[in-house]
Protein backbone atom coordinates (compact mmCIF):
# COMPACT_ATOMS: atom_id res chain seq x y z
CA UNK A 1 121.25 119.19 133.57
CA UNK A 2 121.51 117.37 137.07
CA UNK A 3 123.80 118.19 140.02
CA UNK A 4 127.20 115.97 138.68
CA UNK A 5 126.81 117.52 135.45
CA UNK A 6 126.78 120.65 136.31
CA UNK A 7 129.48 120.70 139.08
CA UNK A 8 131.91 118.40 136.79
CA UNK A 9 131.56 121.37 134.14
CA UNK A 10 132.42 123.74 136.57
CA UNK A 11 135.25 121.91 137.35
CA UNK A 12 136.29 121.59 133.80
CA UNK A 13 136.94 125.69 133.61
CA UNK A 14 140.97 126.86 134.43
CA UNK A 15 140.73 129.38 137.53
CA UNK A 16 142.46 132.60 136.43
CA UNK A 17 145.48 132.37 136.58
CA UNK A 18 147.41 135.80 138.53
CA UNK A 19 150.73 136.80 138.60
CA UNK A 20 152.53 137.69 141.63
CA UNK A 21 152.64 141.65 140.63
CA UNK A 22 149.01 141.55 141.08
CA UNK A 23 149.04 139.84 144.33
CA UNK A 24 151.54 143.07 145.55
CA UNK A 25 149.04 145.61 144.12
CA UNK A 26 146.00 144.01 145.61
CA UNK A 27 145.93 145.40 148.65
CA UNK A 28 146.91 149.11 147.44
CA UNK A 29 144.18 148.87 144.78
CA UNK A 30 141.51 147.51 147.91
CA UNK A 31 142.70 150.84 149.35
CA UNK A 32 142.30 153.09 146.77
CA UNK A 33 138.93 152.01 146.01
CA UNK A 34 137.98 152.41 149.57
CA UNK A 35 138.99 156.29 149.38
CA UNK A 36 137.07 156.76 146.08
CA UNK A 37 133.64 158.79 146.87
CA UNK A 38 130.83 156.63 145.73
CA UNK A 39 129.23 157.09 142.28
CA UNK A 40 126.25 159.22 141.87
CA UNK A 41 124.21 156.55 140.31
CA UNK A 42 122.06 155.96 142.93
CA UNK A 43 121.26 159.86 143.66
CA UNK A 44 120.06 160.93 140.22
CA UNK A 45 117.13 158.35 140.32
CA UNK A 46 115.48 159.59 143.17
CA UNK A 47 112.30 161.47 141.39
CA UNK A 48 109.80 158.09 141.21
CA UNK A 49 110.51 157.15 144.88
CA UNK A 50 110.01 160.99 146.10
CA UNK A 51 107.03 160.50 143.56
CA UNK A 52 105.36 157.69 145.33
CA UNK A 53 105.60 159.20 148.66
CA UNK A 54 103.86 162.42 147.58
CA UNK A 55 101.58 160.83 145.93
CA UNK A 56 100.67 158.24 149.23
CA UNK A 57 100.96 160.98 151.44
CA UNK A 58 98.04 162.27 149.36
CA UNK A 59 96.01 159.38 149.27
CA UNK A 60 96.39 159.10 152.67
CA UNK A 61 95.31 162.84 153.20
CA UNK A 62 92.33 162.60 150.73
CA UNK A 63 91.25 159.58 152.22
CA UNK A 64 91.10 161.16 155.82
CA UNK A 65 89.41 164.27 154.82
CA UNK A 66 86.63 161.99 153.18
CA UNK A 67 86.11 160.06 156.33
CA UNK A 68 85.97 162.62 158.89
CA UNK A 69 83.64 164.92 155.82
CA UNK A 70 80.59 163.74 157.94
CA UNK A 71 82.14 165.25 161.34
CA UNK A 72 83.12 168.02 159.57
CA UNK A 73 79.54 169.14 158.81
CA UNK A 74 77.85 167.86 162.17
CA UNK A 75 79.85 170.46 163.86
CA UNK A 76 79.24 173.02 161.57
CA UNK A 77 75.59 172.14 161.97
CA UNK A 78 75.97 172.81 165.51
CA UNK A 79 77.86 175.59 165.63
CA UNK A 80 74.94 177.49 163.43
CA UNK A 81 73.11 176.30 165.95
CA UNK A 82 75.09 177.36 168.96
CA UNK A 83 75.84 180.57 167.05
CA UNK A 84 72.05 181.33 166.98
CA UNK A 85 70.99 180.80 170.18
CA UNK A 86 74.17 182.94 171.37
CA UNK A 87 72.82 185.96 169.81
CA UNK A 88 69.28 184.89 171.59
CA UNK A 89 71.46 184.57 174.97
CA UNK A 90 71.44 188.67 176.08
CA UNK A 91 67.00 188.22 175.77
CA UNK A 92 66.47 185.39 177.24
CA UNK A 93 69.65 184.59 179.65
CA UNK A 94 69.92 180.74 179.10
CA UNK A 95 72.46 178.54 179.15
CA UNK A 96 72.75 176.05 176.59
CA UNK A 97 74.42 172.24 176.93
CA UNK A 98 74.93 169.77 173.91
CA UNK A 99 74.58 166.07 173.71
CA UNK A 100 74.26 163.68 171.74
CA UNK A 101 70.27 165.03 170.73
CA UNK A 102 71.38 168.13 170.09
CA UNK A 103 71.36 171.38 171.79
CA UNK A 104 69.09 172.09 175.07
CA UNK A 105 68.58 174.84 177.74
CA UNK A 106 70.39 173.83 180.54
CA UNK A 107 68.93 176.41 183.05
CA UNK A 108 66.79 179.01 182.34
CA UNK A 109 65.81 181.72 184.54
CA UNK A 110 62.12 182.06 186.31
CA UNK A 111 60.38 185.04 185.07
């Protein structure tokens, strides 16, 4: 169906045809429908987007834990490490620096 065809067919249909009470009630009924609270359609299917956000607020959380896992244990590597030789501190009065080798003795006193 081309463009002509399809616009003489529209033309072909009889507009409605209204009758001059309706025309008086129009804009009361415009009105009305403006005061009436909005249907609750749209608030009882709210579960699957709630659902999606929990569920990409997980991913999102699960994915960051797994990337920063290997942080996670370097530090707790080092702070065995920092924990031992801070019980050694009181014997040997040291003090201790970390970089990026690991820990070292930063001064230690001349005995």
């Amino acid at each position: 169906m081309n463009d002509f065809e399809l616009e003489s067919k529209l033309k072909s249909i009889p507009l409605p045809r209204r009758t001059e009470e309706y025309w008086e009630d129009f804009p009361a009924q415009v009105r009305a429908n403006l005061r009436r609270p909005p249907e609750n359609s749209a608030t009882q299917n709210f579960r699957l987007p709630r659902l999606a956000w929990c569920g990409g607020f997980a991913l999102v959380c699960l994915t960051f834990a797994l990337a920063l896992w290997p942080v996670f244990q370097i530090t707790l590597k080092n702070e065995r490490a920092f924990r031992r030789e801070l019980a050694q501190l009181p014997n040997h009065l040291r003090t201790f620096m970390a970089d990026e080798h690991g820990m070292h003795y930063l001064i230690a006193d001349q005995q």
